[in-house]
C-alpha atoms as a PDB file:
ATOM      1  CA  UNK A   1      39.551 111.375 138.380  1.00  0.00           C
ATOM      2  CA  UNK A   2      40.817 114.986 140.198  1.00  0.00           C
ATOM      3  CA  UNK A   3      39.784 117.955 141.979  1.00  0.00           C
ATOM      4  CA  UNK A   4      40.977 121.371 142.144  1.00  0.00           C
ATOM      5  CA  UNK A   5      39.658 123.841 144.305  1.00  0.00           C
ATOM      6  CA  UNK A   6      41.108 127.345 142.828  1.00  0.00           C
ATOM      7  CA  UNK A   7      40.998 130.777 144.075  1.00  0.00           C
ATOM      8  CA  UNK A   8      41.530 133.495 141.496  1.00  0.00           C
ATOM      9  CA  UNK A   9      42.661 136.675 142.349  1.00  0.00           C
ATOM     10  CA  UNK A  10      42.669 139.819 140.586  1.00  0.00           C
ATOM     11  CA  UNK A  11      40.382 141.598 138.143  1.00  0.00           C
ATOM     12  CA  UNK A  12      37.745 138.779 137.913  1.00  0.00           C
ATOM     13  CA  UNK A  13      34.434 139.940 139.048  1.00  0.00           C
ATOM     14  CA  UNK A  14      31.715 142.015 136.636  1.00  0.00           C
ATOM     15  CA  UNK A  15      33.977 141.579 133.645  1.00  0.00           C
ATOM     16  CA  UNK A  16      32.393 137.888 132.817  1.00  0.00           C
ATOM     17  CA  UNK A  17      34.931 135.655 133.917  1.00  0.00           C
ATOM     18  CA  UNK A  18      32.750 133.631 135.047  1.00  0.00           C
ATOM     19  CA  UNK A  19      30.822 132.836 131.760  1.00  0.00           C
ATOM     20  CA  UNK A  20      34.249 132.378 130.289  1.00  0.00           C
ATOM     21  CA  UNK A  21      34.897 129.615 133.107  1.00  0.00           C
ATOM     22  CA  UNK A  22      31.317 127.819 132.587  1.00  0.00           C
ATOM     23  CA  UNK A  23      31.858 127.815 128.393  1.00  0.00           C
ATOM     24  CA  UNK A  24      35.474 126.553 128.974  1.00  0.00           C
ATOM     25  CA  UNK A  25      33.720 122.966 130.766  1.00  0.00           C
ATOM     26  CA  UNK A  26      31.265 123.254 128.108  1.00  0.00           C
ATOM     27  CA  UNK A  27      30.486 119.669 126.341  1.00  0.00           C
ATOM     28  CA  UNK A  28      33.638 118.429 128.296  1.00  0.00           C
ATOM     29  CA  UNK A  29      33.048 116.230 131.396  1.00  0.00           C
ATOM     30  CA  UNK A  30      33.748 118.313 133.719  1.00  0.00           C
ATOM     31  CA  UNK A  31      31.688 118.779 137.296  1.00  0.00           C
ATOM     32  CA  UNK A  32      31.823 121.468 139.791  1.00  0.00           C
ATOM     33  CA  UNK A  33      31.071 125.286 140.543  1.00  0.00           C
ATOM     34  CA  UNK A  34      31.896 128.438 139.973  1.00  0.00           C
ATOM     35  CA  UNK A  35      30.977 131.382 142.154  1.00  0.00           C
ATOM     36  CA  UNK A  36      32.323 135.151 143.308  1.00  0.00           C
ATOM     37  CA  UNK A  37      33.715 135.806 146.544  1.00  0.00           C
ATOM     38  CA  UNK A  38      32.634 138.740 148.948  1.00  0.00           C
ATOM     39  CA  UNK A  39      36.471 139.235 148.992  1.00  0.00           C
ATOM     40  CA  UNK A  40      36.345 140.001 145.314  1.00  0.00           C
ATOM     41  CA  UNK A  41      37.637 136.793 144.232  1.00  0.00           C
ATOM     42  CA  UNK A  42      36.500 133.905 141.840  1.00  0.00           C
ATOM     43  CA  UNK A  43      36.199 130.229 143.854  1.00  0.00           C
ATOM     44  CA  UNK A  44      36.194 127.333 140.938  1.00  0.00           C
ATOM     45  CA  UNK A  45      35.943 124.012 142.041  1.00  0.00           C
ATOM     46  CA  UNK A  46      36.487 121.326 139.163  1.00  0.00           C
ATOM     47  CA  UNK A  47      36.548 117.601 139.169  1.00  0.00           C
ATOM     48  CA  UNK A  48      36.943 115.383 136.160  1.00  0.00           C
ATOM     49  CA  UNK A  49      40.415 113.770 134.054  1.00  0.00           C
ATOM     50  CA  UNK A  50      43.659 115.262 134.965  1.00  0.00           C
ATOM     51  CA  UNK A  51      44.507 116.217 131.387  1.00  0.00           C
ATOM     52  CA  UNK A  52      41.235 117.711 131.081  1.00  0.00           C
ATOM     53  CA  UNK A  53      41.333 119.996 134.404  1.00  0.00           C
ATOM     54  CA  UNK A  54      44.636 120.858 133.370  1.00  0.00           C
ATOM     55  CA  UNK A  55      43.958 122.325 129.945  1.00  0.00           C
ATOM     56  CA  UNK A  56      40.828 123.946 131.712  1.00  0.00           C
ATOM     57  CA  UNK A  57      43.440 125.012 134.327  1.00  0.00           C
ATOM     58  CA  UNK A  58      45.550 126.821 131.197  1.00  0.00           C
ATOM     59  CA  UNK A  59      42.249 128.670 129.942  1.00  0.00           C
ATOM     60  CA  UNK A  60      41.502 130.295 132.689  1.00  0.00           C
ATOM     61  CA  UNK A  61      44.273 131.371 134.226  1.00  0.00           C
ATOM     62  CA  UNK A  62      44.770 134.417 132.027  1.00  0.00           C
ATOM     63  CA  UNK A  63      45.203 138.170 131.265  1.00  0.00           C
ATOM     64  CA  UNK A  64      42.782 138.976 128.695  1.00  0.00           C
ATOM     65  CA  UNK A  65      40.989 141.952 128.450  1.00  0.00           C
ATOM     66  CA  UNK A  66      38.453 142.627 130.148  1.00  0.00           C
ATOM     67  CA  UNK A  67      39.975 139.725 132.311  1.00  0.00           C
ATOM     68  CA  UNK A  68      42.846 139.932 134.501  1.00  0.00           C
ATOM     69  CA  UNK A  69      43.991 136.835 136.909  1.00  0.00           C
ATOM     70  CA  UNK A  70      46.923 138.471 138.715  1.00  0.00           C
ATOM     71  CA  UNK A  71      46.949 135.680 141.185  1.00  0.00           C
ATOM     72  CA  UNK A  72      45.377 132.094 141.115  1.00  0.00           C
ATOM     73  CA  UNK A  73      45.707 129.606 144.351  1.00  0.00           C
ATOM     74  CA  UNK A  74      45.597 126.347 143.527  1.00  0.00           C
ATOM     75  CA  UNK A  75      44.868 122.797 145.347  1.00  0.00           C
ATOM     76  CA  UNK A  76      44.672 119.283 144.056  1.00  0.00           C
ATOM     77  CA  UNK A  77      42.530 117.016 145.753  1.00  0.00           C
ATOM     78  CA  UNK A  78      40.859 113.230 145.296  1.00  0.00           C
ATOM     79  CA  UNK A  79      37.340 113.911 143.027  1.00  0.00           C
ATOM     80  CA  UNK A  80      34.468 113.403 145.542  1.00  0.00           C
ATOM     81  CA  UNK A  81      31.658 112.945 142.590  1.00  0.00           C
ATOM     82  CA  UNK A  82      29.457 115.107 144.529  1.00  0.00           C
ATOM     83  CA  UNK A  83      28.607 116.908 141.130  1.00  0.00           C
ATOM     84  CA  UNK A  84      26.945 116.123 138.391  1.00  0.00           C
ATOM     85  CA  UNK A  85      27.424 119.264 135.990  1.00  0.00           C
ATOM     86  CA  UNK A  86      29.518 122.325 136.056  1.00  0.00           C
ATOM     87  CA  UNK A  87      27.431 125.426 136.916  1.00  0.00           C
ATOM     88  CA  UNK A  88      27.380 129.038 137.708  1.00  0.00           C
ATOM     89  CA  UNK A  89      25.997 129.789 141.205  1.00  0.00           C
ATOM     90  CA  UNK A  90      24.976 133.097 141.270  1.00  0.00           C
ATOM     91  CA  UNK A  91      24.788 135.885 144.413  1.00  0.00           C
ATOM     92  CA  UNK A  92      21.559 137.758 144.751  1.00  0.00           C
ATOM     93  CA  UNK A  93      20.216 139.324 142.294  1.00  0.00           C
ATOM     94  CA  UNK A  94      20.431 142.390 141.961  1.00  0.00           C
ATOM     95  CA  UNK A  95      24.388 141.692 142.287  1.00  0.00           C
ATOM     96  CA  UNK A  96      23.625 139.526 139.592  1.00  0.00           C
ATOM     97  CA  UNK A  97      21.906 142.538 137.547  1.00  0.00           C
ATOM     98  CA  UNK A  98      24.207 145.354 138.512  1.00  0.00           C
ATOM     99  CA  UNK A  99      27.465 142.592 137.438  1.00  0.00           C
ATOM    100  CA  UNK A 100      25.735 141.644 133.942  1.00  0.00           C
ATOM    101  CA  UNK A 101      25.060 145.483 133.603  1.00  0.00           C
ATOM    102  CA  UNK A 102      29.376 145.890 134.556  1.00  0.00           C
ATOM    103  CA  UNK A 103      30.032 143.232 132.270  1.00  0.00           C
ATOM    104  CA  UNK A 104      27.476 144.621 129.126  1.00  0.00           C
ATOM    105  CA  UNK A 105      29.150 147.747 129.424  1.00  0.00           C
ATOM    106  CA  UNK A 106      32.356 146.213 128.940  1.00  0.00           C
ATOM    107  CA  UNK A 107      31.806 144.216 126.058  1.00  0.00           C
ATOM    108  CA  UNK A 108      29.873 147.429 124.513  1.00  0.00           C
ATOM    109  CA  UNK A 109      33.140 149.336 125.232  1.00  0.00           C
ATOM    110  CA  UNK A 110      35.165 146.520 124.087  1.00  0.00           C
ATOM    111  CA  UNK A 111      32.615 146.217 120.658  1.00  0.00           C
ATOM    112  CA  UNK A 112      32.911 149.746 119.743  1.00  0.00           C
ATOM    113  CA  UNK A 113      36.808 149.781 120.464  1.00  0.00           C
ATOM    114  CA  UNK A 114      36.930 146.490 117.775  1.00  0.00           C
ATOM    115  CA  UNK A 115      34.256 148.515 115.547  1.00  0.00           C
ATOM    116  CA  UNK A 116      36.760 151.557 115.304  1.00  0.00           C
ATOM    117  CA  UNK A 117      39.578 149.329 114.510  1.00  0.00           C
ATOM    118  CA  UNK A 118      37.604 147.882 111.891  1.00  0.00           C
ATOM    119  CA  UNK A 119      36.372 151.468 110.703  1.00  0.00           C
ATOM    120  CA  UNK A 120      40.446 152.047 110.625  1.00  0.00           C
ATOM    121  CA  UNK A 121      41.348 149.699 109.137  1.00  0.00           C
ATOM    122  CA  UNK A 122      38.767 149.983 106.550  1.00  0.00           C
ATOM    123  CA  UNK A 123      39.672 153.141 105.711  1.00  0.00           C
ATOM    124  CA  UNK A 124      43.507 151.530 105.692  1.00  0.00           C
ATOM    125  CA  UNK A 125      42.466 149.787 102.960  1.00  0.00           C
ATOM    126  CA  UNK A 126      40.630 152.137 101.075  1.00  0.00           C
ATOM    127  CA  UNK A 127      43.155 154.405 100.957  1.00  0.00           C
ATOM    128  CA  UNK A 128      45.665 151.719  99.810  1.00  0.00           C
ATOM    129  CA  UNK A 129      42.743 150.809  96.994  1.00  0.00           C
ATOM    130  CA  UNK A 130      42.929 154.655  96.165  1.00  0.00           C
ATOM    131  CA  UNK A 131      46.779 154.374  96.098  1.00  0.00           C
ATOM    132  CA  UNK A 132      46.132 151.653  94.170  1.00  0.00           C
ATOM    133  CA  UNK A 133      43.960 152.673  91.504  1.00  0.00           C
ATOM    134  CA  UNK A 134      45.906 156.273  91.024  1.00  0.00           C
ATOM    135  CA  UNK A 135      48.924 153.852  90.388  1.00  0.00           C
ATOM    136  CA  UNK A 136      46.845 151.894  88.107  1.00  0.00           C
ATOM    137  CA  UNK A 137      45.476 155.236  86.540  1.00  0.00           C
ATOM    138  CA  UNK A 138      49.473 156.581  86.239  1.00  0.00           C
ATOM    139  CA  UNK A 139      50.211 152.686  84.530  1.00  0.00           C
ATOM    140  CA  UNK A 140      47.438 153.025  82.100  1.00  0.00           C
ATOM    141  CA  UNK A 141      48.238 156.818  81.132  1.00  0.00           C
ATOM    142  CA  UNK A 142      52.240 155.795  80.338  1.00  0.00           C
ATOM    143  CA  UNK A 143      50.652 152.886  78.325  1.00  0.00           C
ATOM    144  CA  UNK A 144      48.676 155.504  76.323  1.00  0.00           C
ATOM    145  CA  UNK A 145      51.569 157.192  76.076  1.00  0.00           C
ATOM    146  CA  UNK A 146      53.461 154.470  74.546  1.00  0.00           C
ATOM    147  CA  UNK A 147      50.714 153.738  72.493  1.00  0.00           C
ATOM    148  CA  UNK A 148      50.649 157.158  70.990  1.00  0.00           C
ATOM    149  CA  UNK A 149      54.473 156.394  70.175  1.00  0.00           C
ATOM    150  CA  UNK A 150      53.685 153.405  68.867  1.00  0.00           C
ATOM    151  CA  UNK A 151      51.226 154.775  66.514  1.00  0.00           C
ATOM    152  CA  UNK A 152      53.723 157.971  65.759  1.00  0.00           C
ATOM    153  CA  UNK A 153      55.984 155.527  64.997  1.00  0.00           C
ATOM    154  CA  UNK A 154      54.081 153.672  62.459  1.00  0.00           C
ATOM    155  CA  UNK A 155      52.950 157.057  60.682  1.00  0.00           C
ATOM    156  CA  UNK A 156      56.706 157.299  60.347  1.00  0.00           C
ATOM    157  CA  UNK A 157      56.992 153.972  58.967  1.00  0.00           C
ATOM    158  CA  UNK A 158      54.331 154.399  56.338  1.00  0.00           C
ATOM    159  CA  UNK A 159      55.669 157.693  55.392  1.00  0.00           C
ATOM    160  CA  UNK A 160      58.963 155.734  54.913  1.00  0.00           C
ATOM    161  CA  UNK A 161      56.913 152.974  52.635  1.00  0.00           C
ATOM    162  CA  UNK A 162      55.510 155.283  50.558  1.00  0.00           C
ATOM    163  CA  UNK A 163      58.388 156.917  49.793  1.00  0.00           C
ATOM    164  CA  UNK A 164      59.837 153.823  48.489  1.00  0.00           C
ATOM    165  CA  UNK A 165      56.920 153.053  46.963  1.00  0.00           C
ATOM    166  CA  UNK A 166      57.541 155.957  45.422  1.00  0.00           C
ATOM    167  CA  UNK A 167      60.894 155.226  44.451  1.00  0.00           C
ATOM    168  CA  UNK A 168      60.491 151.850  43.268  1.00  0.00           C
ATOM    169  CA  UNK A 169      57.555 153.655  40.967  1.00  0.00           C
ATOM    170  CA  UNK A 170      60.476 155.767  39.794  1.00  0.00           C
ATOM    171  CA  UNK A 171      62.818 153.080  39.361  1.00  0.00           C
ATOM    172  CA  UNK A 172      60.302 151.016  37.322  1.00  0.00           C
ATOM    173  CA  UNK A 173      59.849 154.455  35.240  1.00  0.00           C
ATOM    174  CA  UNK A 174      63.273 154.694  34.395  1.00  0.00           C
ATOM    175  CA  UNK A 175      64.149 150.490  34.231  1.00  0.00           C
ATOM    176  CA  UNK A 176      60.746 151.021  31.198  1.00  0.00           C
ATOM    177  CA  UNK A 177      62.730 154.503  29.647  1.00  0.00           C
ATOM    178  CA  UNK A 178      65.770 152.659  29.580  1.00  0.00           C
ATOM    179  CA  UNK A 179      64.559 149.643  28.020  1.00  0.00           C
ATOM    180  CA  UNK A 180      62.256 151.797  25.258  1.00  0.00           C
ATOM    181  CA  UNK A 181      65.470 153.449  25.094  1.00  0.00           C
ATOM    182  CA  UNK A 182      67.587 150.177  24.019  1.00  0.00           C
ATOM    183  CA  UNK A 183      64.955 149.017  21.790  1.00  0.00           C
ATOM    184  CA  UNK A 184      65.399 152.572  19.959  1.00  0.00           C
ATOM    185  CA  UNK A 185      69.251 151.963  19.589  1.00  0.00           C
ATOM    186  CA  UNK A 186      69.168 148.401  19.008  1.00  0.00           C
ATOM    187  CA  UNK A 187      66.597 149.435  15.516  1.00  0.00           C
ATOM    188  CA  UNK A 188      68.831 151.936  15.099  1.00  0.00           C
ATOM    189  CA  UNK A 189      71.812 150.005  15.011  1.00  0.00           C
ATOM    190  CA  UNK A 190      70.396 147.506  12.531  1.00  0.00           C
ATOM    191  CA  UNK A 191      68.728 150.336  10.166  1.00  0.00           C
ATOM    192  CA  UNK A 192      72.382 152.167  10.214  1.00  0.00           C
ATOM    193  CA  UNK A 193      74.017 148.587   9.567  1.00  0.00           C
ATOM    194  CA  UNK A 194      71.429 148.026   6.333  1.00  0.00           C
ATOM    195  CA  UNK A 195      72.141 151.190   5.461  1.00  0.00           C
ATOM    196  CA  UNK A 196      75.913 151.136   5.384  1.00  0.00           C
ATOM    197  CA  UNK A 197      75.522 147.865   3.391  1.00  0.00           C
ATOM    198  CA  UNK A 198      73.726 148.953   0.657  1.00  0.00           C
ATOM    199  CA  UNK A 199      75.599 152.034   0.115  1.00  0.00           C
ATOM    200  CA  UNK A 200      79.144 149.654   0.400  1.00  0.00           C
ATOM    201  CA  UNK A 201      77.105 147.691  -2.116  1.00  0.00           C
ATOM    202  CA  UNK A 202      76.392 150.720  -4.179  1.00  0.00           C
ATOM    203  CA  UNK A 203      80.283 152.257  -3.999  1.00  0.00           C
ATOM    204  CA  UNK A 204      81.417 148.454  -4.829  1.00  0.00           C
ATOM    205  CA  UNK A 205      79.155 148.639  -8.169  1.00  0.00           C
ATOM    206  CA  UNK A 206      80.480 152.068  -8.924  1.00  0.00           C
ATOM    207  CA  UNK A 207      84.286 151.271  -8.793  1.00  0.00           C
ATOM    208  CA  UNK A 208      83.734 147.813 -10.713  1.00  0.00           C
ATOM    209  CA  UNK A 209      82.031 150.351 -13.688  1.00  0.00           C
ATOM    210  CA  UNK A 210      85.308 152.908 -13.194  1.00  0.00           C
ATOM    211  CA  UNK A 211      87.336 150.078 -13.837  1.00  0.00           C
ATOM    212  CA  UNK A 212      85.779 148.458 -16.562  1.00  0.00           C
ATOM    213  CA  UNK A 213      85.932 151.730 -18.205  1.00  0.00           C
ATOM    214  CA  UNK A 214      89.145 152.636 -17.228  1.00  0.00           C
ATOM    215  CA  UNK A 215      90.349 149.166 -19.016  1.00  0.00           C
ATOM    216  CA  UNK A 216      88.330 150.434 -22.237  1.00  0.00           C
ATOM    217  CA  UNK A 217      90.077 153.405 -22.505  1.00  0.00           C
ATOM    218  CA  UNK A 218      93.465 151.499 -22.742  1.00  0.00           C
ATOM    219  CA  UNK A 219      94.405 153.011 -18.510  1.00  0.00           C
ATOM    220  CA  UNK A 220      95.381 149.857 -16.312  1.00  0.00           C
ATOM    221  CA  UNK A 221      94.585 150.173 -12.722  1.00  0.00           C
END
């Protein structure tokens, strides 16, 4: 077990250093004191593991708004186990009062400065969300757009149907002329054919009856 006995310089009264000190030991076994200075200074006297005052060591020594250790004095010595917590001893109080009314004000200050970067960033995002939805509004009106294409073009393509519906009407129209019309020749061909026949048939009878008269009357043909 170790001791340090630490002077810390700097801004490290009213601004809760302190309090930031006495959570750091918190649940940690830890012993010792911490207490301002009429000089202005913090005095933090810690006993406990090495590793363990070290990492305090590391937590405390900072610059972190509202807390500013500019300097911190440092001295190792054997643990003594004249404590048996870590605590806070306070100056009188209304030092005490007029320190937690320094350090209230800070944190107010210090709330409202997070609460307007919230606000701005807030409206950050709402403006991207704005940005956002105009882009969405610009992506949905050029999909409209290429739906009314897309429906322009279809018109188009059942214009183009129904014209060849139309012209595959007209086709079948003339395909059903044009076979009426081969039917018509085809009975005309045969009716011409029987008719040629029977008048060959007819001539034929009429020249065998020329001839057999012809050979009466004594005239060879």
């Amino acid at each position: 077990m170790k001791r340090f006995i630490a002077i810390a310089k700097g801004r490290v009264q009213k601004v809760g250093y302190r309090e930031l000190i006495y959570t750091e030991t918190f649940e940690k076994d830890i012993s010792g004191y911490v207490k301002n200075l009429n000089t202005g200074e913090v005095e933090i006297v810690a006993e406990g593991s090495e590793p363990d005052l070290v990492d305090l060591i590391s937590k405390i020594n900072i610059i972190r708004y509202p807390i500013a250790v500019k300097s911190f004095t440092l001295k190792w010595e054997k643990a003594t186990g004249k404590y048996s917590s870590f605590d806070i001893i306070r100056g009188k109080i209304q030092e005490e009062i007029f320190e937690r009314m320094d350090y209230a004000g800070t944190v107010m200050h210090e709330t409202l400065e997070i609460s307007k970067s919230t606000l701005e960033i807030s409206k950050t995002n709402l403006q991207l969300q704005h940005k956002m939805l105009d882009k969405q509004d610009q992506m949905l009106n050029k999909q409209d757009q290429m739906l009314d294409k897309q429906d322009q073009m279809l018109d188009k393509q059942d214009q183009m149907l129904d014209k060849q519906d139309q012209m595959l009407d007209k086709q079948d129209h003339a395909l059903q002329i044009g076979k009426e019309m081969k039917e018509e020749i085809v009975g005309l061909r045969k009716d011409t054919g029987k008719y040629l026949d029977e008048e060959f048939l007819e001539i034929k009878k009429k020249l065998i009856s020329i001839e057999d008269a012809l050979v009466r009357a004594g005239i060879q043909v």
